[in-house]
C-alpha atoms as a PDB file:
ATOM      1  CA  UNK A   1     115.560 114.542  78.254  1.00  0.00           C
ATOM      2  CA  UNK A   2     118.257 113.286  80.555  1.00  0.00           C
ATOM      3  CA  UNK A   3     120.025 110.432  79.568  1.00  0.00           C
ATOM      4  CA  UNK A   4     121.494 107.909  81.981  1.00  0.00           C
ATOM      5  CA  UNK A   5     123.297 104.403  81.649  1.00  0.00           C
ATOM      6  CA  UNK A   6     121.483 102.408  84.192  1.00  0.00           C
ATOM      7  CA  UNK A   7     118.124 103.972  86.004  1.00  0.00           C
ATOM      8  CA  UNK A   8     117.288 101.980  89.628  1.00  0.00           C
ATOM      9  CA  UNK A   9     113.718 102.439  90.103  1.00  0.00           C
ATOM     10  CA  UNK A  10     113.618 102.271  94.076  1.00  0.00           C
ATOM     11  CA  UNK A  11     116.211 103.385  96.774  1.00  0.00           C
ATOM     12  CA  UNK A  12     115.984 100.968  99.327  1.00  0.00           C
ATOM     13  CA  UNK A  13     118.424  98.775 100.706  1.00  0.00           C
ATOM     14  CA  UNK A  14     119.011  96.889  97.381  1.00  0.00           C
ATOM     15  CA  UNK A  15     118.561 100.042  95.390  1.00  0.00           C
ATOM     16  CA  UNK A  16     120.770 102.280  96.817  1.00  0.00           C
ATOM     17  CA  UNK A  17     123.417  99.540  96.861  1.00  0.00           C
ATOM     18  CA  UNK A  18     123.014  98.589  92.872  1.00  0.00           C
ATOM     19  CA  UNK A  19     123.588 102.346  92.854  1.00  0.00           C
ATOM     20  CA  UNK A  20     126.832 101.803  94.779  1.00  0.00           C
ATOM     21  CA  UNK A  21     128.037  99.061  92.598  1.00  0.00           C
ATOM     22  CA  UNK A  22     127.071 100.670  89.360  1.00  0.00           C
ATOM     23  CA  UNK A  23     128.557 104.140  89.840  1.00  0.00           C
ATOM     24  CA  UNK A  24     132.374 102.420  90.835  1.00  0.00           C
ATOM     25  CA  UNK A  25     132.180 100.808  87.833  1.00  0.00           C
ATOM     26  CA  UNK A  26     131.690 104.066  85.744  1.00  0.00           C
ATOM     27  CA  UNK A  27     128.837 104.098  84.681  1.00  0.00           C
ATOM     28  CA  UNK A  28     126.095 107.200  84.512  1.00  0.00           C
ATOM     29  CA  UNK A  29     123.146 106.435  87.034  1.00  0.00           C
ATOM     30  CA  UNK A  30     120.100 107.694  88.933  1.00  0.00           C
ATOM     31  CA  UNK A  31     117.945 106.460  91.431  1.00  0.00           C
ATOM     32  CA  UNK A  32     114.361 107.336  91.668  1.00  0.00           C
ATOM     33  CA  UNK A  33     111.967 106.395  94.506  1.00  0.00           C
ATOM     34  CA  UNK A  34     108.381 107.648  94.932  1.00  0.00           C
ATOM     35  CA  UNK A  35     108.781 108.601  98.828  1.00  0.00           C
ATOM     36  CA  UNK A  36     112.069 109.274 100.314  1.00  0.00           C
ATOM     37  CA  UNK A  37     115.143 106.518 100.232  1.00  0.00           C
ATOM     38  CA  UNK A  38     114.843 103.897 102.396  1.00  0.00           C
ATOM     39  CA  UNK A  39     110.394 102.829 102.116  1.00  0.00           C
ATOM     40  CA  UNK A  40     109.244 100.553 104.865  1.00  0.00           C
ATOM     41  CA  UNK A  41     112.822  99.955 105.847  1.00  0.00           C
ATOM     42  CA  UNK A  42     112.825 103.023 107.474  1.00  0.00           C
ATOM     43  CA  UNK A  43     110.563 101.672 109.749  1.00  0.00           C
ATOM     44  CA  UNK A  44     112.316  98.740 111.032  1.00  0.00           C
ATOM     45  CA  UNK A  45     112.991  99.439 114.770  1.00  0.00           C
ATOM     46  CA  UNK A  46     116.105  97.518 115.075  1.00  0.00           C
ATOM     47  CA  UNK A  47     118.274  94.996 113.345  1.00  0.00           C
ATOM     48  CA  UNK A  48     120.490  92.779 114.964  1.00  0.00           C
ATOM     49  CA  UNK A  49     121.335  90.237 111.792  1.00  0.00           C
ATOM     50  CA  UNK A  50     122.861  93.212 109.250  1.00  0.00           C
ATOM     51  CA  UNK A  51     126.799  92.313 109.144  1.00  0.00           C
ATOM     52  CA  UNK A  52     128.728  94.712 110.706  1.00  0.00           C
ATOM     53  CA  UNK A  53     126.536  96.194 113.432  1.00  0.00           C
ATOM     54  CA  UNK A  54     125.624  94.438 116.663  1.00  0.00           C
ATOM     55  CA  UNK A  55     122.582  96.494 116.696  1.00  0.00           C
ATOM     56  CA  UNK A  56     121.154  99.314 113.934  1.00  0.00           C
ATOM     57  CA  UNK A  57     117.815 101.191 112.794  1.00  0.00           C
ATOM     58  CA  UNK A  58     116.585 100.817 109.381  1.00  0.00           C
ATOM     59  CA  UNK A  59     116.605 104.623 109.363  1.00  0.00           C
ATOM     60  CA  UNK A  60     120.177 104.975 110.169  1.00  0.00           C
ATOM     61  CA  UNK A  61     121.362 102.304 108.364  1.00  0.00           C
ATOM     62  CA  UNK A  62     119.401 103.907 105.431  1.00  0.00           C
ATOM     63  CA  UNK A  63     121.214 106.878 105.729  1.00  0.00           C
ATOM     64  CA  UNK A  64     124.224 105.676 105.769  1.00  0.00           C
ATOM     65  CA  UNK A  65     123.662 103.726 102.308  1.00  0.00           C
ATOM     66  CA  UNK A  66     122.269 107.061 100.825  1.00  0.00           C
ATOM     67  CA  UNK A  67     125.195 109.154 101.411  1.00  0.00           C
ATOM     68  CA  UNK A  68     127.394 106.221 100.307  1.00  0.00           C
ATOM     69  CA  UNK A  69     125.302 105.934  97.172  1.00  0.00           C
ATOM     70  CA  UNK A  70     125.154 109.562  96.242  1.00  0.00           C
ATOM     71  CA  UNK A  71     128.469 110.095  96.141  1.00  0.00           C
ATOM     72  CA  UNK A  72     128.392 107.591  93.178  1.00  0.00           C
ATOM     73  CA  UNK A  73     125.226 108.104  91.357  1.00  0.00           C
ATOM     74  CA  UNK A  74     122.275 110.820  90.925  1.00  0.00           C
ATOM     75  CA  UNK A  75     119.626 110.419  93.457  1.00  0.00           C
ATOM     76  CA  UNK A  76     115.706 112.196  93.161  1.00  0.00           C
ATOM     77  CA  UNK A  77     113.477 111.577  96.184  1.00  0.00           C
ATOM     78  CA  UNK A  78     109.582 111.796  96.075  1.00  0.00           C
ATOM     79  CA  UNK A  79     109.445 111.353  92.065  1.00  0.00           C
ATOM     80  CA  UNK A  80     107.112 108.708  91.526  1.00  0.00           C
ATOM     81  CA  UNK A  81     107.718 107.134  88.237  1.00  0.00           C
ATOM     82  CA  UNK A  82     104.481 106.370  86.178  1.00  0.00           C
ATOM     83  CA  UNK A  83     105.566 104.608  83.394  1.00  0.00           C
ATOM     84  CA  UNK A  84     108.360 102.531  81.699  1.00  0.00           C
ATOM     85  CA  UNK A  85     108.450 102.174  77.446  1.00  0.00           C
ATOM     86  CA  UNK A  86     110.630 100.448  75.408  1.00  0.00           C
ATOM     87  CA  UNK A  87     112.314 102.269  73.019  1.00  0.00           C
ATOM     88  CA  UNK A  88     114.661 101.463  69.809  1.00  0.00           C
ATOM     89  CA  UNK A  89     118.215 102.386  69.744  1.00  0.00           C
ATOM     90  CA  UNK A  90     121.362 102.816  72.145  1.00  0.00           C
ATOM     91  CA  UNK A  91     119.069 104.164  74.932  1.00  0.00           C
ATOM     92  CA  UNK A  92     115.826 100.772  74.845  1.00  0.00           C
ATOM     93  CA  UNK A  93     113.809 103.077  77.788  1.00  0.00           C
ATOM     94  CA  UNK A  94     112.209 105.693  78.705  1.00  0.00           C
ATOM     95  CA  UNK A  95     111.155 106.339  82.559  1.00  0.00           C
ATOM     96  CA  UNK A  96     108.567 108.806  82.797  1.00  0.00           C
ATOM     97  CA  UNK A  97     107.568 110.451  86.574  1.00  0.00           C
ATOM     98  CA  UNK A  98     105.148 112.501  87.446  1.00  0.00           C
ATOM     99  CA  UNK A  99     107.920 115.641  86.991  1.00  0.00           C
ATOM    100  CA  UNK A 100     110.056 114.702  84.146  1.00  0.00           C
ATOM    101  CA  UNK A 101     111.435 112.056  81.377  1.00  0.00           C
ATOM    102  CA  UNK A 102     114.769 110.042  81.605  1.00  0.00           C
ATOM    103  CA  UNK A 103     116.326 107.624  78.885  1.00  0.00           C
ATOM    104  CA  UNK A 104     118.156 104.749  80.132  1.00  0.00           C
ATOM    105  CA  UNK A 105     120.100 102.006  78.902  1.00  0.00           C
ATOM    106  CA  UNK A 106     118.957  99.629  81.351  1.00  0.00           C
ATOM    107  CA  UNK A 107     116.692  99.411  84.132  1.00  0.00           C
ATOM    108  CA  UNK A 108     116.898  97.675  87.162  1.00  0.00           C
ATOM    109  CA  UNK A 109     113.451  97.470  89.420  1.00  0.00           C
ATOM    110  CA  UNK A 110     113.937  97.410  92.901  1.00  0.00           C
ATOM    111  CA  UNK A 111     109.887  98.714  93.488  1.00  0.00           C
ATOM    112  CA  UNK A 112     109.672  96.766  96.859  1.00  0.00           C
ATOM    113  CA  UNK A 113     106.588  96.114  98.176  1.00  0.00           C
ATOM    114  CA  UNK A 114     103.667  97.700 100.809  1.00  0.00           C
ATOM    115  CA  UNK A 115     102.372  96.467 104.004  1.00  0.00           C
ATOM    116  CA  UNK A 116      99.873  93.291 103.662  1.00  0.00           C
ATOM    117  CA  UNK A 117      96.261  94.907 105.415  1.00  0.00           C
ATOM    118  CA  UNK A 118      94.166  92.463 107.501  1.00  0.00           C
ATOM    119  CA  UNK A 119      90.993  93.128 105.598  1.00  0.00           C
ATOM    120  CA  UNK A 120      89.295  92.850 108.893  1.00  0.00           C
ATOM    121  CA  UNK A 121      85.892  94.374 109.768  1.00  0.00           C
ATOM    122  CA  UNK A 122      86.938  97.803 111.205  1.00  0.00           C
ATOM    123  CA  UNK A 123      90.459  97.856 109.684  1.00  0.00           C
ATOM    124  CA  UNK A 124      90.477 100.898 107.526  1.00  0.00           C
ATOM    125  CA  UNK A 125      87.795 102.871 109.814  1.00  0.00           C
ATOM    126  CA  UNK A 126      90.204 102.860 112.475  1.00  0.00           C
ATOM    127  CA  UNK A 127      93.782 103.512 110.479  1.00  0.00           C
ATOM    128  CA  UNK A 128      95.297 105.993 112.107  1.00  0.00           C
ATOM    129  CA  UNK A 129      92.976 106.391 114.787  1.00  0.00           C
ATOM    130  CA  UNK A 130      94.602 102.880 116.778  1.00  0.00           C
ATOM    131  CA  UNK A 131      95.115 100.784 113.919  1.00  0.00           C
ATOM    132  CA  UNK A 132      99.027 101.122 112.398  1.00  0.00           C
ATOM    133  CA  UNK A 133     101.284  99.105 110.009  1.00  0.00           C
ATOM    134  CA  UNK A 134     104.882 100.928 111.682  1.00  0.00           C
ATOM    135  CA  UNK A 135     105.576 100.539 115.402  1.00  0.00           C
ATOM    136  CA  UNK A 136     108.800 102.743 114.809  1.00  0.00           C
ATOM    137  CA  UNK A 137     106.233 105.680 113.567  1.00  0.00           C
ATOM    138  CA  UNK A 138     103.491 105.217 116.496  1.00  0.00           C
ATOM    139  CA  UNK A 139     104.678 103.444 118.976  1.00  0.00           C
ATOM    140  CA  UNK A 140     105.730 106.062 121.195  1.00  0.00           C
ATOM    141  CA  UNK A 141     101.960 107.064 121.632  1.00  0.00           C
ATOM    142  CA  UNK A 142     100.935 103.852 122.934  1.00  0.00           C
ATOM    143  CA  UNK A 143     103.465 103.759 126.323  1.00  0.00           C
ATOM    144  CA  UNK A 144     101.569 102.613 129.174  1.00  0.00           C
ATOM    145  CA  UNK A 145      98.710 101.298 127.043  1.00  0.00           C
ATOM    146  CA  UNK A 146      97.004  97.606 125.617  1.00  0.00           C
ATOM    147  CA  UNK A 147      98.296  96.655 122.065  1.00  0.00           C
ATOM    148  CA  UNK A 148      97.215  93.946 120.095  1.00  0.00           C
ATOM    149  CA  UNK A 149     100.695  93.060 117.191  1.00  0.00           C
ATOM    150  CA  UNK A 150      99.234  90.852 114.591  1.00  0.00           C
ATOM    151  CA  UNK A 151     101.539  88.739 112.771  1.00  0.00           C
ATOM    152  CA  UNK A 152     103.939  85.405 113.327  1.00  0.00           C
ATOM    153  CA  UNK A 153     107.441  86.770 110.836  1.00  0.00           C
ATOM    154  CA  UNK A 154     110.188  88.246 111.812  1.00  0.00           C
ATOM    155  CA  UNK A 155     108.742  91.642 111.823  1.00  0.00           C
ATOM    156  CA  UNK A 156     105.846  91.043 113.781  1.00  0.00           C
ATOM    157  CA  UNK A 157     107.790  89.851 116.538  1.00  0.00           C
ATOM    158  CA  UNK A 158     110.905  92.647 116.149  1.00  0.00           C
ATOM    159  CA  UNK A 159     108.413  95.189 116.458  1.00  0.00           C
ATOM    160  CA  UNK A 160     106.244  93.352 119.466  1.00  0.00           C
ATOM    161  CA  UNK A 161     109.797  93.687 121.340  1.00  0.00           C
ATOM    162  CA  UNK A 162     110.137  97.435 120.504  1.00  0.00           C
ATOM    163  CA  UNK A 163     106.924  97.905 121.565  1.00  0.00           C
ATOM    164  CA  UNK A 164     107.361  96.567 124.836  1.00  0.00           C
ATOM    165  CA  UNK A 165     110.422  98.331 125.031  1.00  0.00           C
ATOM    166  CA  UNK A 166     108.581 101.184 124.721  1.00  0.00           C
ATOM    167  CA  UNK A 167     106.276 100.663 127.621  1.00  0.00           C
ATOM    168  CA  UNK A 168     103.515  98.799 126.326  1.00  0.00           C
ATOM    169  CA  UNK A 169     101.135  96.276 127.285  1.00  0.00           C
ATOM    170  CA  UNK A 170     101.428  93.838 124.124  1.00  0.00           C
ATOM    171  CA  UNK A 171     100.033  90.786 122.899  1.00  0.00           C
ATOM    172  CA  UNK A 172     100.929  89.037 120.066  1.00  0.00           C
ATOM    173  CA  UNK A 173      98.278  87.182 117.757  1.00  0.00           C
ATOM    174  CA  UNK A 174      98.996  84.819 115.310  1.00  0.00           C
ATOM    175  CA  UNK A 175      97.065  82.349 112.844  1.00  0.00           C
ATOM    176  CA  UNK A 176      99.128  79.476 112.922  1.00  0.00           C
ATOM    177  CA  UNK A 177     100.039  77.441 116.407  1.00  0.00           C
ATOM    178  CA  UNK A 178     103.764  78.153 115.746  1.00  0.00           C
ATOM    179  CA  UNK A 179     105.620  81.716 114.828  1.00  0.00           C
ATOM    180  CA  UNK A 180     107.582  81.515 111.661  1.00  0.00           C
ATOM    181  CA  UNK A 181     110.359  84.007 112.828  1.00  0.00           C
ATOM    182  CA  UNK A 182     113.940  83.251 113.740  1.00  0.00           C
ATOM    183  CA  UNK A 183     114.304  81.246 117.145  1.00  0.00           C
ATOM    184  CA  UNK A 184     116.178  83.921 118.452  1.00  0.00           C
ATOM    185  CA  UNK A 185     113.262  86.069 117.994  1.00  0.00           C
ATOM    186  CA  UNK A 186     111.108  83.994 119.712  1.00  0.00           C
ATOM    187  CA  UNK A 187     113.225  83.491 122.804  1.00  0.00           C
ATOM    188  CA  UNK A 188     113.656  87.471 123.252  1.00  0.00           C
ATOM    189  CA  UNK A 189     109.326  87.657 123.033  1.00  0.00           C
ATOM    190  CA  UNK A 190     109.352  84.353 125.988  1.00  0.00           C
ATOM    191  CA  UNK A 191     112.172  86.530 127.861  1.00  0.00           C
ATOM    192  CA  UNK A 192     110.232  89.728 127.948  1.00  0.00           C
ATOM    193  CA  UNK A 193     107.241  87.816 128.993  1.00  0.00           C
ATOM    194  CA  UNK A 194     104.716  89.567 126.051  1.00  0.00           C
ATOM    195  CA  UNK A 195     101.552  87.562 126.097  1.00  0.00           C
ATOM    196  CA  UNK A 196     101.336  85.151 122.286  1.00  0.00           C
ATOM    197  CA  UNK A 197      97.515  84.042 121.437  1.00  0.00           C
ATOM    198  CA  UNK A 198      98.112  81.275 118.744  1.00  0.00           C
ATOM    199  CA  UNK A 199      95.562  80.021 116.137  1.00  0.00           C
ATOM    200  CA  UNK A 200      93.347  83.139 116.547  1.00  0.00           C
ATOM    201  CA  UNK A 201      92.656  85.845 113.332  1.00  0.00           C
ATOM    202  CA  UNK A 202      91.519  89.322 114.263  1.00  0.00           C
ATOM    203  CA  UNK A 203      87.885  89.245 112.521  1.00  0.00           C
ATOM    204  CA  UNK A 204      86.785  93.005 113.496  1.00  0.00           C
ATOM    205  CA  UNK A 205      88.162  95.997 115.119  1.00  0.00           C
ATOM    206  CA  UNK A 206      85.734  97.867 116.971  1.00  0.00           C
ATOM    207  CA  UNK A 207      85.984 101.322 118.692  1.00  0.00           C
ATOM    208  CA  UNK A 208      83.735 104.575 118.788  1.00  0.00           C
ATOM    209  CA  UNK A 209      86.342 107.297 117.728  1.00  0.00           C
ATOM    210  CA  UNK A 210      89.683 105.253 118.523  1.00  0.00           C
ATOM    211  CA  UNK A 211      89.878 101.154 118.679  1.00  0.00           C
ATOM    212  CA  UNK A 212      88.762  99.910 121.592  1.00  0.00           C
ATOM    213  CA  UNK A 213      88.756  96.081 121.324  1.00  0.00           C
ATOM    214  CA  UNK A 214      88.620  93.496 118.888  1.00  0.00           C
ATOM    215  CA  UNK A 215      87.012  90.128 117.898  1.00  0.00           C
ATOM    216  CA  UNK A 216      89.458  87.388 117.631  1.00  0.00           C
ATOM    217  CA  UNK A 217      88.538  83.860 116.050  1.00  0.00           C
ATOM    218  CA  UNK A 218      89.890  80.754 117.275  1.00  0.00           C
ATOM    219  CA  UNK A 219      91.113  79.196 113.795  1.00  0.00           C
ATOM    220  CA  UNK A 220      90.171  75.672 115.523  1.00  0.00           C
ATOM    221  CA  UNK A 221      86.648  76.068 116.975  1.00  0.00           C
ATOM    222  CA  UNK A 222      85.624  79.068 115.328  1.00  0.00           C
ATOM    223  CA  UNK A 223      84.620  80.392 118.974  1.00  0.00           C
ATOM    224  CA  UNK A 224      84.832  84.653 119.498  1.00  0.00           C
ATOM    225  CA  UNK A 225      86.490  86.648 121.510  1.00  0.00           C
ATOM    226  CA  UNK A 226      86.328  90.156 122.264  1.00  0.00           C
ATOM    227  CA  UNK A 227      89.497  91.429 123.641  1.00  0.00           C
ATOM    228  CA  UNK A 228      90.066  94.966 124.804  1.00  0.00           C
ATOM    229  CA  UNK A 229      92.693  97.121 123.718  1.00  0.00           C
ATOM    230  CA  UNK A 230      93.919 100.232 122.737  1.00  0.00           C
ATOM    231  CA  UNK A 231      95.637  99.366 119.700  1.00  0.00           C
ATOM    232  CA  UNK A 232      96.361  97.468 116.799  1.00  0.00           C
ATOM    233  CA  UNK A 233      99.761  97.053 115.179  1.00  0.00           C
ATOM    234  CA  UNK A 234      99.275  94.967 111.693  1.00  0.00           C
ATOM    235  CA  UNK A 235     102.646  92.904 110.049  1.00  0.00           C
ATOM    236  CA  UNK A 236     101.354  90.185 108.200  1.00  0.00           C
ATOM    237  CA  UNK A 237     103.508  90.250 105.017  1.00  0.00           C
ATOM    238  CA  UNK A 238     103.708  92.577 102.070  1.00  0.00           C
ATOM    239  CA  UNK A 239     102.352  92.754  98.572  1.00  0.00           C
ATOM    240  CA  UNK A 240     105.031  93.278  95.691  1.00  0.00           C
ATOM    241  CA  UNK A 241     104.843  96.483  93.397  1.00  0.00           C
ATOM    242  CA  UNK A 242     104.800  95.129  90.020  1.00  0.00           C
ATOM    243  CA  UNK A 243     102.785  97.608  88.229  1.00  0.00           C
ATOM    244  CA  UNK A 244     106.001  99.051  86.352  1.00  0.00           C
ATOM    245  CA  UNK A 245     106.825  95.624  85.339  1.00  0.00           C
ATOM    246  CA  UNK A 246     104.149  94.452  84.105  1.00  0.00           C
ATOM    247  CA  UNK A 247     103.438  97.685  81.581  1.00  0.00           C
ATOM    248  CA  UNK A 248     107.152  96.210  80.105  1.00  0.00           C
ATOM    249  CA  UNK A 249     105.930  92.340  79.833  1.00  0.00           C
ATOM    250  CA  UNK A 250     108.003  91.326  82.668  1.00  0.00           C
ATOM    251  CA  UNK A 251     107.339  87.524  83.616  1.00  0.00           C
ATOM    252  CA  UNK A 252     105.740  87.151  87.677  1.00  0.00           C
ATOM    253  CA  UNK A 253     105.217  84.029  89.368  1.00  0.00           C
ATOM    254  CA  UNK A 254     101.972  82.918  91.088  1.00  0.00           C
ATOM    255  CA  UNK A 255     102.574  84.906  94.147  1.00  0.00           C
ATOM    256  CA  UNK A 256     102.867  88.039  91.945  1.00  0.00           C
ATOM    257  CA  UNK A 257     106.748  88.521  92.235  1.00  0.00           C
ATOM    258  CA  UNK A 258     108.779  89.152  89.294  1.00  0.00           C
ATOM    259  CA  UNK A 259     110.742  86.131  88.059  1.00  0.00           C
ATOM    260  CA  UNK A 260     114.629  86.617  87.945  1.00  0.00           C
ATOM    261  CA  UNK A 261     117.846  84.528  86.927  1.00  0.00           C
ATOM    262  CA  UNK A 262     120.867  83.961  88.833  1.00  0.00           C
ATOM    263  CA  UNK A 263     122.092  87.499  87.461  1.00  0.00           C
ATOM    264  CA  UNK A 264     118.735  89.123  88.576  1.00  0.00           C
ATOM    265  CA  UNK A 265     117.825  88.958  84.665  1.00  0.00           C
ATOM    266  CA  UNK A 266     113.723  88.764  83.733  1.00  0.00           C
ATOM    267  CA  UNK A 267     112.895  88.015  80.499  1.00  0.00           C
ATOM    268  CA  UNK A 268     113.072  91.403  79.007  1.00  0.00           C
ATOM    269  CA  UNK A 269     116.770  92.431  78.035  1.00  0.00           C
ATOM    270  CA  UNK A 270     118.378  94.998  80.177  1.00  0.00           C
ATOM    271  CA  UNK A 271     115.719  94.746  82.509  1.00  0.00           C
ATOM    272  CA  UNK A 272     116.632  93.493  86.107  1.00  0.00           C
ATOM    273  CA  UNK A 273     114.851  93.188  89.570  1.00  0.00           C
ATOM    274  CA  UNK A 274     116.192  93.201  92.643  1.00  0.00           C
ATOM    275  CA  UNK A 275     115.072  93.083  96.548  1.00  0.00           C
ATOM    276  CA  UNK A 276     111.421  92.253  97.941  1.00  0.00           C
ATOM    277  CA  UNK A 277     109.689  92.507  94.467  1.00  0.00           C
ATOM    278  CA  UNK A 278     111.113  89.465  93.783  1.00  0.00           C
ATOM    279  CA  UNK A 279     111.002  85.954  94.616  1.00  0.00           C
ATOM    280  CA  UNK A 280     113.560  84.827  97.357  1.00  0.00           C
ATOM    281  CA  UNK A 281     114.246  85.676 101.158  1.00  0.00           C
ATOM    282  CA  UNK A 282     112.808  88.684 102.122  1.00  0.00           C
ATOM    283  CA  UNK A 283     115.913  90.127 103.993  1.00  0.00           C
ATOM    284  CA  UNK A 284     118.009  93.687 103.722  1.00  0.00           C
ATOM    285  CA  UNK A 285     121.382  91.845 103.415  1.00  0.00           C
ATOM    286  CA  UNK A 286     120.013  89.668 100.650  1.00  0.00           C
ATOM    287  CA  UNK A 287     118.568  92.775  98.692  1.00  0.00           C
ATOM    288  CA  UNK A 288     121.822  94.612  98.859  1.00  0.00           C
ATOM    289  CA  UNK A 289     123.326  91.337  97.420  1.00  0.00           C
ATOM    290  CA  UNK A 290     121.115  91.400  94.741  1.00  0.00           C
ATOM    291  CA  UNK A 291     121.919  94.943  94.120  1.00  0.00           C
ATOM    292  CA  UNK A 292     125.134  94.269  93.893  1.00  0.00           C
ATOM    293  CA  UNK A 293     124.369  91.307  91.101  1.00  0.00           C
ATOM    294  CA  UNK A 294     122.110  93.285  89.040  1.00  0.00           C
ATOM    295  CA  UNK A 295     124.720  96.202  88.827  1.00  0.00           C
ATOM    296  CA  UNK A 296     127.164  94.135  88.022  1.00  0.00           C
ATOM    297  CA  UNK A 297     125.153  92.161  85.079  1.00  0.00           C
ATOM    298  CA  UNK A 298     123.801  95.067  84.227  1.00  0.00           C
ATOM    299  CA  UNK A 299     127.235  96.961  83.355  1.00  0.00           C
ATOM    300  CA  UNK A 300     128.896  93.957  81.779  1.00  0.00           C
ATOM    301  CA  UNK A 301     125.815  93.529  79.265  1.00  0.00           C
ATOM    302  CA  UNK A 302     126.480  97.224  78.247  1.00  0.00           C
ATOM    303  CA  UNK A 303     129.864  96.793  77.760  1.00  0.00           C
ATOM    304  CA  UNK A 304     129.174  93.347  75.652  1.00  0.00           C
ATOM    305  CA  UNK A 305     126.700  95.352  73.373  1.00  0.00           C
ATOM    306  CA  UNK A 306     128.866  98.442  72.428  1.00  0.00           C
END
């Protein structure tokens, strides 16, 4: 059984950076992520707020942060890990995946989170078949056709623009009367003159063997409306992984996100969290920052317990 100083569970942004930070400081380290490095954020189409580029795709900008990483710490790719115990003694964990046990020191969870689903009439019938949560994975199918992008946050409206970009037909639908993205964002969806249909909720998705059209509800009157189109991209938020946590007694708040210090400390010892499992602004350059804290604590609460 392999036996590391600090094990990141999770190699996106903030991951792969808190495996940066903690492998210039000396210490022995592995990152382990279920899928390959990166999750959702591979699917961001294009950033334009990460320091240091004018313009950048999650996936590049992923793999630039992997091979960075990996030249200071061990990395294993599609390893899902199914369980964390406490242990006593030098090394307080074990990780266990579904192809092998580690020890580790410390832990730091950086489990991110999945795509929020509509639960609309229709929803999962059609997934895959004109329903999608990444515009950066499908988008290229729907050139030339009618797309309905649900959502009102910064994603919703990045990927509205790179769908329209693309050569779609979009129209974005939102529950409130106002978007809650960046201004900037807003003024590139008025510029590029995609349709917005405010107060409305998608209430069914309807199709024979591909969508078709769907039934939107004014949030104000209540009235229906079917709308046809060919599509429908879904980015309404995401729901934290805290499943690992949670089998260790880590604290969450109400919204389900794991409850950290300044120092990205829960209330279990040597256990830290980092990125969009926990509470806090939902942004890459704030997860790498948090790496970067929780590698940090982590290695100088080591070196204090020797």
């Amino acid at each position: 059984m392999e036996q590391y100083d600090i094990i990141i569970i999770g190699a996106g942004p903030g991951g792969l950076t808190a495996g940066i930070y903690a492998g210039r400081q000396g210490t022995k380290n592995l990152i382990i992520d279920r899928d390959l490095a990166g999750g959702i954020g591979r699917e961001v189409p294009e950033m334009e707020n990460y320091p240091g580029f004018e313009s950048i795709s999650g996936l590049e900008l992923i793999e630039k942060m992997k091979t960075q990483a990996t030249r200071n710490c061990d990395l294993k790719e599609m390893e899902e890990v199914t369980e964390i115990t406490k242990n006593d003694g030098e090394y307080r964990f074990t990780v266990t995946t579904v192809k092998d046990k580690y020890h580790a020191k410390a832990v730091i969870l950086a489990t991110g989170s999945s795509h929020r689903h509509l639960d609309a009439k229709g929803e999962e019938e059609f997934r895959g078949k004109g329903v999608s949560y990444c515009a950066t994975c499908d988008g290229f199918f729907f050139a030339g056709r009618n797309i309905i992008m649900v959502g009102g946050g910064n994603s919703a409206l990045q990927e509205a623009i790179y769908l329209k970009n693309l050569g779609a037909n979009v129209t974005l639908v939102h529950r409130r009367d106002e978007f809650r993205a960046q201004k900037h964002l807003q003024n590139m969806i008025e510029e590029a003159g995609i349709e917005t249909i405010l107060n409305a909720t998608v209430e069914e998705i309807k199709g024979e063997m591909l969508v078709e059209s769907v039934i939107l509800k004014d949030t104000k009157t209540g009235e229906l409306t079917e709308v046809p189109t060919n599509g429908v991209f879904i980015s309404v938020g995401y729901i934290p992984h805290t499943e690992l946590a949670t089998q260790i007694g880590v604290n969450l708040d109400e919204s389900g996100h794991i409850i950290i210090d300044k120092e990205q400390k829960t209330n279990i010892d040597y256990v830290y969290a980092i990125g969009d499992v926990c509470v806090g602004l939902k942004q890459w350059v704030v997860a790498c920052g948090e790496g970067a804290v929780a590698a940090t604590s982590a290695f100088h609460d080591l070196k204090e317990s020797r």
